[in-house]
PDB file of N, CA and C in Angstrom:
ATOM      1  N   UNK A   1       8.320  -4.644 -21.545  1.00  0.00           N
ATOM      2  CA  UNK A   1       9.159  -3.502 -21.853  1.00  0.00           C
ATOM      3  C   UNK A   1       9.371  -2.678 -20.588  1.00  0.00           C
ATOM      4  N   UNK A   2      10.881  -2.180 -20.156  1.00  0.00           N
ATOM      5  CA  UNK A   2      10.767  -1.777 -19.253  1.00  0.00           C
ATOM      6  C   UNK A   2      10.474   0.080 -19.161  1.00  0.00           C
ATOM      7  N   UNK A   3       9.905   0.578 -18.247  1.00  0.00           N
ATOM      8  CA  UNK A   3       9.490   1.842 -18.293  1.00  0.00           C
ATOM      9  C   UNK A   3      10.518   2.698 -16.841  1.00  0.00           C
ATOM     10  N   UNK A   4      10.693   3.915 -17.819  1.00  0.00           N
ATOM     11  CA  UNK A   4      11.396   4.370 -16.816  1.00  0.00           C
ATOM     12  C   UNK A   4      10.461   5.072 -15.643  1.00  0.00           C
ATOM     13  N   UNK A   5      11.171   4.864 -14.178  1.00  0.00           N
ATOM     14  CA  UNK A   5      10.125   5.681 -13.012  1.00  0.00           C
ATOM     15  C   UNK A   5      11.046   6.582 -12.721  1.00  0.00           C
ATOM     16  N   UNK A   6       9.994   7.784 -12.740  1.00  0.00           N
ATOM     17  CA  UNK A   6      10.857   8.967 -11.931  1.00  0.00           C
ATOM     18  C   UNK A   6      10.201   9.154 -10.674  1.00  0.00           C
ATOM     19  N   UNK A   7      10.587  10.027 -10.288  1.00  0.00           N
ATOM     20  CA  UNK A   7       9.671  10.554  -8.691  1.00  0.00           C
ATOM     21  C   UNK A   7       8.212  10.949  -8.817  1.00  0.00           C
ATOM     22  N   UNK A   8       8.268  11.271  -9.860  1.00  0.00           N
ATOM     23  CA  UNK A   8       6.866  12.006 -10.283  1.00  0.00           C
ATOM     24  C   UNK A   8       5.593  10.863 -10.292  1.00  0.00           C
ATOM     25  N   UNK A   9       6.173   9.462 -10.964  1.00  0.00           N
ATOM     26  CA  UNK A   9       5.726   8.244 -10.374  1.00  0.00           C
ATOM     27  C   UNK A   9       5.325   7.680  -9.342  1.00  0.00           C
ATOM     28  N   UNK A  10       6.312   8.243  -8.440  1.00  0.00           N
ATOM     29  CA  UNK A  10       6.297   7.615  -7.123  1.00  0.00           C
ATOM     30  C   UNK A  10       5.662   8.127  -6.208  1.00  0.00           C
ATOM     31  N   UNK A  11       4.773   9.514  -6.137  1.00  0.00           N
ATOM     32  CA  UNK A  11       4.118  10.129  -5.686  1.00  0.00           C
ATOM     33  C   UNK A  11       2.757   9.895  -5.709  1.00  0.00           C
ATOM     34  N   UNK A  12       1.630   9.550  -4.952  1.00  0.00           N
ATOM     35  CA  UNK A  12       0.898   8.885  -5.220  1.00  0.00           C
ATOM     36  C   UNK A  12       0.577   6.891  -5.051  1.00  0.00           C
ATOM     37  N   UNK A  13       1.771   6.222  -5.537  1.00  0.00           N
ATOM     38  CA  UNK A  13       1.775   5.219  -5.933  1.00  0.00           C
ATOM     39  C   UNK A  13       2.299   4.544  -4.188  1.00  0.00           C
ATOM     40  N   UNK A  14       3.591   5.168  -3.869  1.00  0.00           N
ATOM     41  CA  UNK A  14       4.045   4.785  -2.490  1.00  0.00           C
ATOM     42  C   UNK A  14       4.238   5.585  -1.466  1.00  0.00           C
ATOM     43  N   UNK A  15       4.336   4.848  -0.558  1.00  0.00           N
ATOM     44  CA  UNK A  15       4.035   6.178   1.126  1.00  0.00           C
ATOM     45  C   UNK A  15       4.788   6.957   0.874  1.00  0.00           C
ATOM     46  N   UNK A  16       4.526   8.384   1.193  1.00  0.00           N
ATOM     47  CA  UNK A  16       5.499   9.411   1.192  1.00  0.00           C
ATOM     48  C   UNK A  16       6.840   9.559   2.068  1.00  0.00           C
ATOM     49  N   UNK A  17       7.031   7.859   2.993  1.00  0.00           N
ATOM     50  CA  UNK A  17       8.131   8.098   3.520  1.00  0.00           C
ATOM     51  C   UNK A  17       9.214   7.709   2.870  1.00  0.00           C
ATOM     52  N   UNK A  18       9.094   6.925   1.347  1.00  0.00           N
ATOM     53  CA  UNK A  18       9.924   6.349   0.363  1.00  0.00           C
ATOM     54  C   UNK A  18       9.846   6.968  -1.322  1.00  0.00           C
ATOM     55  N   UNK A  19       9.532   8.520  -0.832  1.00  0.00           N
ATOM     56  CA  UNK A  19       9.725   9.415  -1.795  1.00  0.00           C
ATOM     57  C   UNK A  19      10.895  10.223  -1.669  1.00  0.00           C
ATOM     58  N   UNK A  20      11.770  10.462  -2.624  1.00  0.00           N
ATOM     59  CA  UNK A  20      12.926  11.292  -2.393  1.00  0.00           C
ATOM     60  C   UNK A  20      12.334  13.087  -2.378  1.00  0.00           C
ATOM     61  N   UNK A  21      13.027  13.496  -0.967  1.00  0.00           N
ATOM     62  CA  UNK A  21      12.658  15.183  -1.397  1.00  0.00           C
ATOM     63  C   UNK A  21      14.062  15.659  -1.610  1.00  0.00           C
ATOM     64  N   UNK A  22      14.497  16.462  -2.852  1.00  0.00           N
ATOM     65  CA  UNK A  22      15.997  17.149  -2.760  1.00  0.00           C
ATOM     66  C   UNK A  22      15.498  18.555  -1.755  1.00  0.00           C
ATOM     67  N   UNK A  23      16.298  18.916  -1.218  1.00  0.00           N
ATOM     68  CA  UNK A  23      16.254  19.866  -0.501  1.00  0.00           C
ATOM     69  C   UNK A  23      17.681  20.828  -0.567  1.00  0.00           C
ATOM     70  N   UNK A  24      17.566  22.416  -0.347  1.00  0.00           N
ATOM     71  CA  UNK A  24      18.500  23.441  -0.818  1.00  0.00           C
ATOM     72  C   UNK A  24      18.759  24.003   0.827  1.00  0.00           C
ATOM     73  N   UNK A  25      19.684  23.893   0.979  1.00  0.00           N
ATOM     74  CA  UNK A  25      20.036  24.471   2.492  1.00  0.00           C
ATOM     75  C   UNK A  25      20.441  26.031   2.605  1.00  0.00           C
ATOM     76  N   UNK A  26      19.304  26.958   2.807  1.00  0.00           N
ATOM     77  CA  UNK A  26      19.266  27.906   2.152  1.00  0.00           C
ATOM     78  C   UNK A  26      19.805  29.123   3.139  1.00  0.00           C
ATOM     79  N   UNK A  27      20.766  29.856   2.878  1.00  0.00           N
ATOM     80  CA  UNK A  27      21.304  31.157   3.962  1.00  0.00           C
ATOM     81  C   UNK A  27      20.001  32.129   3.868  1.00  0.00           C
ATOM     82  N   UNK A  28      19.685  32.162   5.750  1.00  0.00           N
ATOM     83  CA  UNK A  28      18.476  33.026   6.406  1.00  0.00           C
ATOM     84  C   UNK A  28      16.916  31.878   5.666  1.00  0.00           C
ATOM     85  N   UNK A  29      17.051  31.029   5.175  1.00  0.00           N
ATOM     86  CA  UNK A  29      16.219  29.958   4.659  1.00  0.00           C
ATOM     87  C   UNK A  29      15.611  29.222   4.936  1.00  0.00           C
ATOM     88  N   UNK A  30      16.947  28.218   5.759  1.00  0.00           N
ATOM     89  CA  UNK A  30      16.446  27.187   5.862  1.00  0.00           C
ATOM     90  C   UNK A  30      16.571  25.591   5.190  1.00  0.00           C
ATOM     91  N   UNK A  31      16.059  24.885   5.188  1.00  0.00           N
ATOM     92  CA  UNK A  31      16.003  24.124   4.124  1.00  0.00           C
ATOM     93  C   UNK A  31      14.920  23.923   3.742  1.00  0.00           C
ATOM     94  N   UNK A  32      15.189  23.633   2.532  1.00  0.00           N
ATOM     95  CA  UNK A  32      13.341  24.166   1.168  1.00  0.00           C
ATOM     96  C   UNK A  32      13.407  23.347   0.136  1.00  0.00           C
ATOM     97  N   UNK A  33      12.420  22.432   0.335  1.00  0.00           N
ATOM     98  CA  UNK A  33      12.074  21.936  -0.783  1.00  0.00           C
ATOM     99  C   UNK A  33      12.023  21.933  -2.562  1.00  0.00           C
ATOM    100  N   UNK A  34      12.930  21.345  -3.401  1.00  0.00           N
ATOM    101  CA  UNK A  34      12.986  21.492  -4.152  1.00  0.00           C
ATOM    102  C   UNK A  34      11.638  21.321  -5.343  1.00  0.00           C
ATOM    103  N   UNK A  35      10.884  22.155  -4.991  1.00  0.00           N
ATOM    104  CA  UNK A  35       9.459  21.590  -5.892  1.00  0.00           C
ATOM    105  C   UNK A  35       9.057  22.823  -6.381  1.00  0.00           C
ATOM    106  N   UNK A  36       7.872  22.903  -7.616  1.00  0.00           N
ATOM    107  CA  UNK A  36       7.426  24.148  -7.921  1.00  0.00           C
ATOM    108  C   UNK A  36       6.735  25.065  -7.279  1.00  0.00           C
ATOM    109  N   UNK A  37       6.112  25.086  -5.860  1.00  0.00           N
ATOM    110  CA  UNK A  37       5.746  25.530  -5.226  1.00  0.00           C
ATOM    111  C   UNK A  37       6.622  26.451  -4.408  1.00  0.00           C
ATOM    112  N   UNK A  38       7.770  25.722  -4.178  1.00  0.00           N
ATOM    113  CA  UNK A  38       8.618  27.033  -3.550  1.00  0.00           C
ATOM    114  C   UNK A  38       9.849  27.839  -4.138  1.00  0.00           C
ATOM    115  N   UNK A  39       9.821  27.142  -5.584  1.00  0.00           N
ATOM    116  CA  UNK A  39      10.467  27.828  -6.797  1.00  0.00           C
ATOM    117  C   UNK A  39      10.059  28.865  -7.215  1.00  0.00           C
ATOM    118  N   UNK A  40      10.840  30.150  -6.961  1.00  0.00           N
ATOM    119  CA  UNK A  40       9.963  31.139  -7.479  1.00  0.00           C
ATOM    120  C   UNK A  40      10.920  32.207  -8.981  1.00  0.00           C
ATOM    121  N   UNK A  41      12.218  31.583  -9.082  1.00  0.00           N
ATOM    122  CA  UNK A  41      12.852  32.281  -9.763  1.00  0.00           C
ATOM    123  C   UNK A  41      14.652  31.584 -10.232  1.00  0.00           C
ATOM    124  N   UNK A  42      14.862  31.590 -11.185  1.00  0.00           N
ATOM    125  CA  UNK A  42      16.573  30.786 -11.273  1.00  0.00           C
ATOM    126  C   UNK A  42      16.807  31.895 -12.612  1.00  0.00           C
ATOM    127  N   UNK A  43      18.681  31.944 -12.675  1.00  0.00           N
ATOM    128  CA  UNK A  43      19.224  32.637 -13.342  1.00  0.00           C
ATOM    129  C   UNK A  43      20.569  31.633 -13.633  1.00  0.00           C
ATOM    130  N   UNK A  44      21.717  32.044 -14.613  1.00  0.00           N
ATOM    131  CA  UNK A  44      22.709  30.949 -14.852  1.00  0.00           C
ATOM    132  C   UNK A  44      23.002  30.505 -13.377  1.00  0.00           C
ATOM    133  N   UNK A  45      23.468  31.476 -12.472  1.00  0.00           N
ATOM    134  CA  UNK A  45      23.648  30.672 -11.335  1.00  0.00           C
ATOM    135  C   UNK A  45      23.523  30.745 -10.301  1.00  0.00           C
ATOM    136  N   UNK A  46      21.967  31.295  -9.653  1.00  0.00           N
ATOM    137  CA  UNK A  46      21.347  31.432  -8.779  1.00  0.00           C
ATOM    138  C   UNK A  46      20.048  30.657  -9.041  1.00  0.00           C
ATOM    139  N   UNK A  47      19.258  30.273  -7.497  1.00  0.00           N
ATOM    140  CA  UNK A  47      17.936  30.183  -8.016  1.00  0.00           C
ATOM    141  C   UNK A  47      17.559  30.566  -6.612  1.00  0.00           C
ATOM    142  N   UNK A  48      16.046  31.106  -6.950  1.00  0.00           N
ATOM    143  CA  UNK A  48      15.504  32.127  -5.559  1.00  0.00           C
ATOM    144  C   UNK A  48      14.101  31.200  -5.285  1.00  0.00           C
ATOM    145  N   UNK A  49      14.143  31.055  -3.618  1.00  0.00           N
ATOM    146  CA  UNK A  49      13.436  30.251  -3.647  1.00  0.00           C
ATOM    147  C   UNK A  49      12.382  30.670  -2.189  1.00  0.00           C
ATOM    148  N   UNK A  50      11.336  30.105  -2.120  1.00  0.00           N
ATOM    149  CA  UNK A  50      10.583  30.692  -0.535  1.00  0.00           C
ATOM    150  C   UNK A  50      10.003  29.256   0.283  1.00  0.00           C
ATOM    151  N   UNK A  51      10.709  29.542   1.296  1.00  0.00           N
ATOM    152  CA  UNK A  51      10.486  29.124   2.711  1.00  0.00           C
ATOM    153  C   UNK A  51       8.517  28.691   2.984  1.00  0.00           C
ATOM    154  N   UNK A  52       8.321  27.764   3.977  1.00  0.00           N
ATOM    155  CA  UNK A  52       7.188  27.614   4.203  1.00  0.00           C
ATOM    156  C   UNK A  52       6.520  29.239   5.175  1.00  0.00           C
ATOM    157  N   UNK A  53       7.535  29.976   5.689  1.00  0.00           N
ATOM    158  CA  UNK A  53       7.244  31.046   6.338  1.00  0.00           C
ATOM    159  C   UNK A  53       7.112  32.184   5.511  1.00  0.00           C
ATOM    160  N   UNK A  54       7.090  32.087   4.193  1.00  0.00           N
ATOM    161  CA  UNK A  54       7.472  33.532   3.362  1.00  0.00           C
ATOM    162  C   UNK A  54       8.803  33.906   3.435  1.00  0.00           C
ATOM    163  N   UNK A  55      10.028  33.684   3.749  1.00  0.00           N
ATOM    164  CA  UNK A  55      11.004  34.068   3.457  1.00  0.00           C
ATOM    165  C   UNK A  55      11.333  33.588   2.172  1.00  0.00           C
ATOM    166  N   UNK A  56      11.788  34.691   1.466  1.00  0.00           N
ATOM    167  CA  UNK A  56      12.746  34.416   0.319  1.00  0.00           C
ATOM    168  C   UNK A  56      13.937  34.579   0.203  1.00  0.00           C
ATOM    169  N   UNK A  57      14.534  33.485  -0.139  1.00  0.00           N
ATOM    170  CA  UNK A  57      16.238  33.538  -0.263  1.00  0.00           C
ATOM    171  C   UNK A  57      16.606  32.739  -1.612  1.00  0.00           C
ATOM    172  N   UNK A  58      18.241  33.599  -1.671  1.00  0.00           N
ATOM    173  CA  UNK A  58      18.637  32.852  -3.356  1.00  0.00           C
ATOM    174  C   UNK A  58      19.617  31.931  -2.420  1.00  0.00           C
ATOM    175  N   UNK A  59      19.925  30.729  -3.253  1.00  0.00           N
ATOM    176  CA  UNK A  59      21.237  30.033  -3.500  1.00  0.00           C
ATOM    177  C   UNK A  59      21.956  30.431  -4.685  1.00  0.00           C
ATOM    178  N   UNK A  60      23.010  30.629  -3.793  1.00  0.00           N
ATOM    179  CA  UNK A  60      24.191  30.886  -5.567  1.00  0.00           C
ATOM    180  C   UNK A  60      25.022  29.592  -5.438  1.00  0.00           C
ATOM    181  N   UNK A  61      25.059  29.201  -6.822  1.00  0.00           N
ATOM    182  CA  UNK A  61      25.877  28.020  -6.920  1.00  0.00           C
ATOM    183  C   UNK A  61      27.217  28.272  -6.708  1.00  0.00           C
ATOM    184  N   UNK A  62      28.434  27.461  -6.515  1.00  0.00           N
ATOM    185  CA  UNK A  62      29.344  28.014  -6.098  1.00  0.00           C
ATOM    186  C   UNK A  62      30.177  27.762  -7.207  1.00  0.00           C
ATOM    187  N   UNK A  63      31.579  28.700  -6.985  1.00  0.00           N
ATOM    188  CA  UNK A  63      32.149  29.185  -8.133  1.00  0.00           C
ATOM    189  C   UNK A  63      33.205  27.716  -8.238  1.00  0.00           C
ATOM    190  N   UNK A  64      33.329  27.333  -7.772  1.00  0.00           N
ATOM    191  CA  UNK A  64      34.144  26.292  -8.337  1.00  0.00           C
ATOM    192  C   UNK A  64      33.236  25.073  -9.326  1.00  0.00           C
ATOM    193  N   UNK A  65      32.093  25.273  -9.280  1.00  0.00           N
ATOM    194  CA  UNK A  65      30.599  24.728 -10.193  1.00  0.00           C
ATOM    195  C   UNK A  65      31.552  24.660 -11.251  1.00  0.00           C
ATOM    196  N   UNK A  66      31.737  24.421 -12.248  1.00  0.00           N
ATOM    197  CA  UNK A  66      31.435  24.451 -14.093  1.00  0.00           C
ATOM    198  C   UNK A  66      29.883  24.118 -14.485  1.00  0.00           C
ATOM    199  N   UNK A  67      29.222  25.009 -14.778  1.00  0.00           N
ATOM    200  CA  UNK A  67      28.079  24.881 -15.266  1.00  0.00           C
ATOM    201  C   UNK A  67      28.067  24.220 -16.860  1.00  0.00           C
ATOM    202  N   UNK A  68      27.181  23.271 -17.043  1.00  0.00           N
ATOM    203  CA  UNK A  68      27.066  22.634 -18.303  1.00  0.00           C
ATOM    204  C   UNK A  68      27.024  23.640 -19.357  1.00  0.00           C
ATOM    205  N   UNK A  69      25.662  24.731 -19.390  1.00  0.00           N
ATOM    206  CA  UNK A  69      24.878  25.633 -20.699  1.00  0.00           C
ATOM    207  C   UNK A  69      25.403  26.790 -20.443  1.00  0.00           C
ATOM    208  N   UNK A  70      25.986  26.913 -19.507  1.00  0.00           N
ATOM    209  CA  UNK A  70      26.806  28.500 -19.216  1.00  0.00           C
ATOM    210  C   UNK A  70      28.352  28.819 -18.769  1.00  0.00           C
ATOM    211  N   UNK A  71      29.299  29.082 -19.749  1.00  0.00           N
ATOM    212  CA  UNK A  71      30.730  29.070 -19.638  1.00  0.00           C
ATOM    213  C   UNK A  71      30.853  30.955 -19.048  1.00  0.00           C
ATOM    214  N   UNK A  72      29.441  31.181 -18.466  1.00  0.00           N
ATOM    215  CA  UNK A  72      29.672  32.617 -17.786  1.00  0.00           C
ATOM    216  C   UNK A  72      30.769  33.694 -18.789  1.00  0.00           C
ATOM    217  N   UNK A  73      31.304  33.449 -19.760  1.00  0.00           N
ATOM    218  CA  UNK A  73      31.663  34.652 -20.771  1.00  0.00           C
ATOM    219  C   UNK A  73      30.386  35.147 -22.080  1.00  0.00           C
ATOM    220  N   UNK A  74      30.242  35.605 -21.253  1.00  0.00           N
ATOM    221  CA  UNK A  74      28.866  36.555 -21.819  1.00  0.00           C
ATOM    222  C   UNK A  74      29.348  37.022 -23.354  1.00  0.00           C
ATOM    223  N   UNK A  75      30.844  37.953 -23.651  1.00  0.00           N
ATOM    224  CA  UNK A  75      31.155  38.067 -24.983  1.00  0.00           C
ATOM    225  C   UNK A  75      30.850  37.345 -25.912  1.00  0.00           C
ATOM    226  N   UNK A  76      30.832  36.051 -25.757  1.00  0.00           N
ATOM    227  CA  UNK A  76      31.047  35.134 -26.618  1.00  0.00           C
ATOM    228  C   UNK A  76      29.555  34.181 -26.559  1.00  0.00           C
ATOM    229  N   UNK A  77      28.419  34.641 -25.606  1.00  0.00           N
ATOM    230  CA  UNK A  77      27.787  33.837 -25.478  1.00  0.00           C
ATOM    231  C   UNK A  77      26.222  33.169 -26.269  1.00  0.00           C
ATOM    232  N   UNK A  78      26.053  32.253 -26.768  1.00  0.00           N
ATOM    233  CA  UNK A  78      25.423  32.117 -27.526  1.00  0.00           C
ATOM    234  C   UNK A  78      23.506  31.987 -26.843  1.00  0.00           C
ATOM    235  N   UNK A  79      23.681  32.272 -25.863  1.00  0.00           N
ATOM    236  CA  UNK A  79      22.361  32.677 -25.484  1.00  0.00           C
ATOM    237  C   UNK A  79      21.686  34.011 -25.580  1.00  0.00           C
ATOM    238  N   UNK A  80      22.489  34.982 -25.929  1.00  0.00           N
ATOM    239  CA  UNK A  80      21.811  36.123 -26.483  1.00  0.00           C
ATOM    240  C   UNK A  80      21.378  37.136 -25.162  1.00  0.00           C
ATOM    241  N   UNK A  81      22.360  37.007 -24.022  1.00  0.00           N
ATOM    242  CA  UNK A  81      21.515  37.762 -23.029  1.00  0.00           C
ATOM    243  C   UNK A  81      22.223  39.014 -23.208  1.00  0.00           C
ATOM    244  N   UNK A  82      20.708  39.880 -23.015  1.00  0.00           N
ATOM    245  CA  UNK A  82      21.290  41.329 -23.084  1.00  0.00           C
ATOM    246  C   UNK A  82      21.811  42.312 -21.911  1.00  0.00           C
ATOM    247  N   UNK A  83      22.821  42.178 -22.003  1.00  0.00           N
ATOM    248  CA  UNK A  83      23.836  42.600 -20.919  1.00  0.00           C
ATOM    249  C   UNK A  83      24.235  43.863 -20.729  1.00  0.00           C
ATOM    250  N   UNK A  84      24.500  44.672 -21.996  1.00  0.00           N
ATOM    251  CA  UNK A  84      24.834  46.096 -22.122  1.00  0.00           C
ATOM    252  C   UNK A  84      23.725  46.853 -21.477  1.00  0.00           C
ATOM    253  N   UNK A  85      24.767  47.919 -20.554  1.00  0.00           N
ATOM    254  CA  UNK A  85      23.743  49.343 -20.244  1.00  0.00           C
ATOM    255  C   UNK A  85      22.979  48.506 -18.990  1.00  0.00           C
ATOM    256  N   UNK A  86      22.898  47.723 -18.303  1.00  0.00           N
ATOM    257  CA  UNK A  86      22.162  46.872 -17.412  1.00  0.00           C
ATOM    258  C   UNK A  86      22.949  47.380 -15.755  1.00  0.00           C
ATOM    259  N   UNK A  87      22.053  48.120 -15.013  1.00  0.00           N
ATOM    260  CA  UNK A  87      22.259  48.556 -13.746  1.00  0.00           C
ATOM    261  C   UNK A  87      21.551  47.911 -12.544  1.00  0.00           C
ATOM    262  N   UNK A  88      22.390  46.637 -12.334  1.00  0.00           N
ATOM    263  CA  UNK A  88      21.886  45.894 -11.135  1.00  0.00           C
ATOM    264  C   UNK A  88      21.858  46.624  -9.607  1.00  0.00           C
ATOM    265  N   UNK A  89      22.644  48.109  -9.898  1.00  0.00           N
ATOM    266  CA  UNK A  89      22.606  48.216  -8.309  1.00  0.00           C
ATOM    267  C   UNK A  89      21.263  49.031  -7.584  1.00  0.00           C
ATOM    268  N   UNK A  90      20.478  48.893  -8.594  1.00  0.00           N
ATOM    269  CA  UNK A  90      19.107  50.022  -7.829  1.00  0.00           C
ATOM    270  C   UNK A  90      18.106  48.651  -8.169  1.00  0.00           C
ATOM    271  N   UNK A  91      18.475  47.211  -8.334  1.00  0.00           N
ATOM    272  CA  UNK A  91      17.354  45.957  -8.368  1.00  0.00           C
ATOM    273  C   UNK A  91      16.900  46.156  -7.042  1.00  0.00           C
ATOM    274  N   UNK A  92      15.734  45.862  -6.716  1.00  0.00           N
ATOM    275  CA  UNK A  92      14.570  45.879  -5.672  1.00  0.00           C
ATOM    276  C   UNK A  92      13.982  44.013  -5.811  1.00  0.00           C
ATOM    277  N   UNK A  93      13.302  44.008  -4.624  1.00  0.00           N
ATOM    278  CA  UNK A  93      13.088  42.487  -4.263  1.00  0.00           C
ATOM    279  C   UNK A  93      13.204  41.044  -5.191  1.00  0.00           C
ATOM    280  N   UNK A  94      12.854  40.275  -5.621  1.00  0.00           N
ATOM    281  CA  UNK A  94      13.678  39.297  -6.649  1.00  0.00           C
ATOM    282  C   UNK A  94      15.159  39.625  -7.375  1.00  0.00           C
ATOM    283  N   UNK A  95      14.883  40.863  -8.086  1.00  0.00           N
ATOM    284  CA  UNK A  95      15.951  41.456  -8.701  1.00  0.00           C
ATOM    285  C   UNK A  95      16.759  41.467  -7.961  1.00  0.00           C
ATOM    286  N   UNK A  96      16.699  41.524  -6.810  1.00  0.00           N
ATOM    287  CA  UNK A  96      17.932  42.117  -5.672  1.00  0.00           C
ATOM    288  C   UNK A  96      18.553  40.655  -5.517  1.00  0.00           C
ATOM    289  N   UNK A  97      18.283  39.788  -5.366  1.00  0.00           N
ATOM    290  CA  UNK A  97      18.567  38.384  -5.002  1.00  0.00           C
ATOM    291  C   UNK A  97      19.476  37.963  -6.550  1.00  0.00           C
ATOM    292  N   UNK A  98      18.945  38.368  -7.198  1.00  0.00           N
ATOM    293  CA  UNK A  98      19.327  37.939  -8.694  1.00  0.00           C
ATOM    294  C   UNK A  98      20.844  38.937  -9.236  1.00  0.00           C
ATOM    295  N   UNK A  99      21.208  39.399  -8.348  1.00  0.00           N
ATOM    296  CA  UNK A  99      21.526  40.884  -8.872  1.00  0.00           C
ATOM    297  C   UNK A  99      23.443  40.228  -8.701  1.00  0.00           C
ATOM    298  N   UNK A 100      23.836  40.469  -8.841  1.00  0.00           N
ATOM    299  CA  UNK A 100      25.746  40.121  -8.875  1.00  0.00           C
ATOM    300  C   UNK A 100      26.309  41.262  -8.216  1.00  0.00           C
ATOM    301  N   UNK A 101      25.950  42.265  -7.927  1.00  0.00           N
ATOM    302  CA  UNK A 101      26.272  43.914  -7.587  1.00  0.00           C
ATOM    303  C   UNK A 101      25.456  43.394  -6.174  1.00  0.00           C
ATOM    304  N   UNK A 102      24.946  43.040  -5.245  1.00  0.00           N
ATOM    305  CA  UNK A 102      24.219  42.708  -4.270  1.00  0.00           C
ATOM    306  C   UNK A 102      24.348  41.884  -3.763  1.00  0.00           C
ATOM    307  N   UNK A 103      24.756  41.975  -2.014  1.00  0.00           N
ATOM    308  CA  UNK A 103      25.023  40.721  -1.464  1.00  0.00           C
ATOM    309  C   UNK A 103      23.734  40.021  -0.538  1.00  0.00           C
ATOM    310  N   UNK A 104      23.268  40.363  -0.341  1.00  0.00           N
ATOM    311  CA  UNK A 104      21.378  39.928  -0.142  1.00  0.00           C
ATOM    312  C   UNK A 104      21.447  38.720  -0.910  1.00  0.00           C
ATOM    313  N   UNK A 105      21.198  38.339   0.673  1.00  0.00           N
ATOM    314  CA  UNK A 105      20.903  36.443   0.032  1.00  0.00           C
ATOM    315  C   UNK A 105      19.079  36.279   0.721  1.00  0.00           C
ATOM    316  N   UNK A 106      18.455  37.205   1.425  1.00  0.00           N
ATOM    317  CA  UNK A 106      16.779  37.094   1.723  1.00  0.00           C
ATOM    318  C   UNK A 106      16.420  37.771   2.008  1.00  0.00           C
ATOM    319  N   UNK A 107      15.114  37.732   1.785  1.00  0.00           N
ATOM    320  CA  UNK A 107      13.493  38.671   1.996  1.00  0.00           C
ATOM    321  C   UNK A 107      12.720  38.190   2.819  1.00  0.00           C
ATOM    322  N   UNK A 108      12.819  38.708   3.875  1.00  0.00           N
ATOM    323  CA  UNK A 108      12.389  38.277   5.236  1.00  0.00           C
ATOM    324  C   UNK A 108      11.180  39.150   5.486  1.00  0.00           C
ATOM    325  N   UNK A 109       9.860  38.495   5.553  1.00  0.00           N
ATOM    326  CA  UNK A 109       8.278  39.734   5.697  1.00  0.00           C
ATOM    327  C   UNK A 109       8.611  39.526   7.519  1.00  0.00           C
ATOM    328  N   UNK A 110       7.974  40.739   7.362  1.00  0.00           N
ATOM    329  CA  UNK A 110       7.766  41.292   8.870  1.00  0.00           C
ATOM    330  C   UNK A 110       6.679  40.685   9.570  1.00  0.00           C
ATOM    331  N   UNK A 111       6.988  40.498  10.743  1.00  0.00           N
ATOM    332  CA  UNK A 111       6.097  39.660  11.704  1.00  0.00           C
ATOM    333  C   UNK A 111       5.680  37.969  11.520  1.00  0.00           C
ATOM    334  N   UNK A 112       7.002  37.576  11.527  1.00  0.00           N
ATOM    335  CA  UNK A 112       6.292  36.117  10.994  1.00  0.00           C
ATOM    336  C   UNK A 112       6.486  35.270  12.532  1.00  0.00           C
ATOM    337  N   UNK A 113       6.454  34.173  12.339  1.00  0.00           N
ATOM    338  CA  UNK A 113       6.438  33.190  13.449  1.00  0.00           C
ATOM    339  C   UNK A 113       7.723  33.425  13.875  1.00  0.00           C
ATOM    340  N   UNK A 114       8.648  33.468  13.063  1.00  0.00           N
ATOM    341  CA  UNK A 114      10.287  32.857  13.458  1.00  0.00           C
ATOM    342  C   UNK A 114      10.686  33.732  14.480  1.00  0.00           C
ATOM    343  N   UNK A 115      10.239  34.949  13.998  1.00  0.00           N
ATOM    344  CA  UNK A 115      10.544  36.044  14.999  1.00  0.00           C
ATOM    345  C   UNK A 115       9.892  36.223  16.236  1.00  0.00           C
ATOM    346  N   UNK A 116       8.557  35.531  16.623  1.00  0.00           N
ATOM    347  CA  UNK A 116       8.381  35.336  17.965  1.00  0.00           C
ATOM    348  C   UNK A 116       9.021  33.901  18.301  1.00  0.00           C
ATOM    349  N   UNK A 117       8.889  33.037  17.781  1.00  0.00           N
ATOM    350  CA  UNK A 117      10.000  31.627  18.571  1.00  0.00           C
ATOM    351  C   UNK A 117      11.449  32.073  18.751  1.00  0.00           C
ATOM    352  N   UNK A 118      11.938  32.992  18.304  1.00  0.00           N
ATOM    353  CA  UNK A 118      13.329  33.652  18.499  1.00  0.00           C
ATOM    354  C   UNK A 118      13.380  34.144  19.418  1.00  0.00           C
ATOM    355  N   UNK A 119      12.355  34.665  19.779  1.00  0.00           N
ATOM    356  CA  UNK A 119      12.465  36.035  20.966  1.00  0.00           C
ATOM    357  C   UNK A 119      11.803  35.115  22.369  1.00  0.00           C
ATOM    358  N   UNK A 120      11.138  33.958  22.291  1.00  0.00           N
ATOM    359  CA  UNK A 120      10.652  33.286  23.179  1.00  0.00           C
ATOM    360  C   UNK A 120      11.691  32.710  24.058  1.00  0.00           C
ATOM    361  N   UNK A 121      12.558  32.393  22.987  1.00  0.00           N
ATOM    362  CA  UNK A 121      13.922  31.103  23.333  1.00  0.00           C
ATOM    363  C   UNK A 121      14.703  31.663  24.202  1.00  0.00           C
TER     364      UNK A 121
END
């Protein structure tokens, strides 16, 4: 009988140079591993994610997307999100990334490596 393999299989079983990594090419980011470790947050169409340095940055999917579970008309929408009375423009760190009123795409901590190899170069 045949069994299906996912990646999750394949981890462990074969060298890690014949494991697939998806990776998110992330603005002020980087590119970041798509795994639970540097997943720290998703919304219909963002997901916020952190860098091996501590930076956090969102990807927004882009608008020409059609999302499968979300036709983005909230009136009509059968997920129940509560939308009324909701003031994204005073969101603070995650929130801010998450926020549609906010153009902050990262959360950059102070004093990290990047910023002395920047200043070295």
């Amino acid at each position: 009988m045949y069994e299906e393999i996912g990646i999750e299989n394949l981890i462990g079983h074969t060298s890690g140079f014949a494991v697939p990594t998806y990776v998110i090419d992330a603005p002020g980011g980087g590119k970041i591993p798509v795994m639970p470790q540097y997943l720290i947050s998703w919304s219909t169409n963002r997901v916020v994610l952190r860098n091996f340095e501590g930076v956090i940055t969102t990807y927004r999917e882009p608008d020409s997307y059609e999302p499968v579970w979300c036709n983005r008309k909230c009136a009509t929408c059968s997920q129940y999100l509560k939308v009324e009375g909701a003031d994204e423009s005073k969101a603070v760190g995650i929130g801010k990334l998450l926020s549609e009123e906010d153009p902050t795409t990262a959360l950059v901590p102070e004093n990290t490596e990047r910023f002395e190899r920047r200043n070295e170069s």
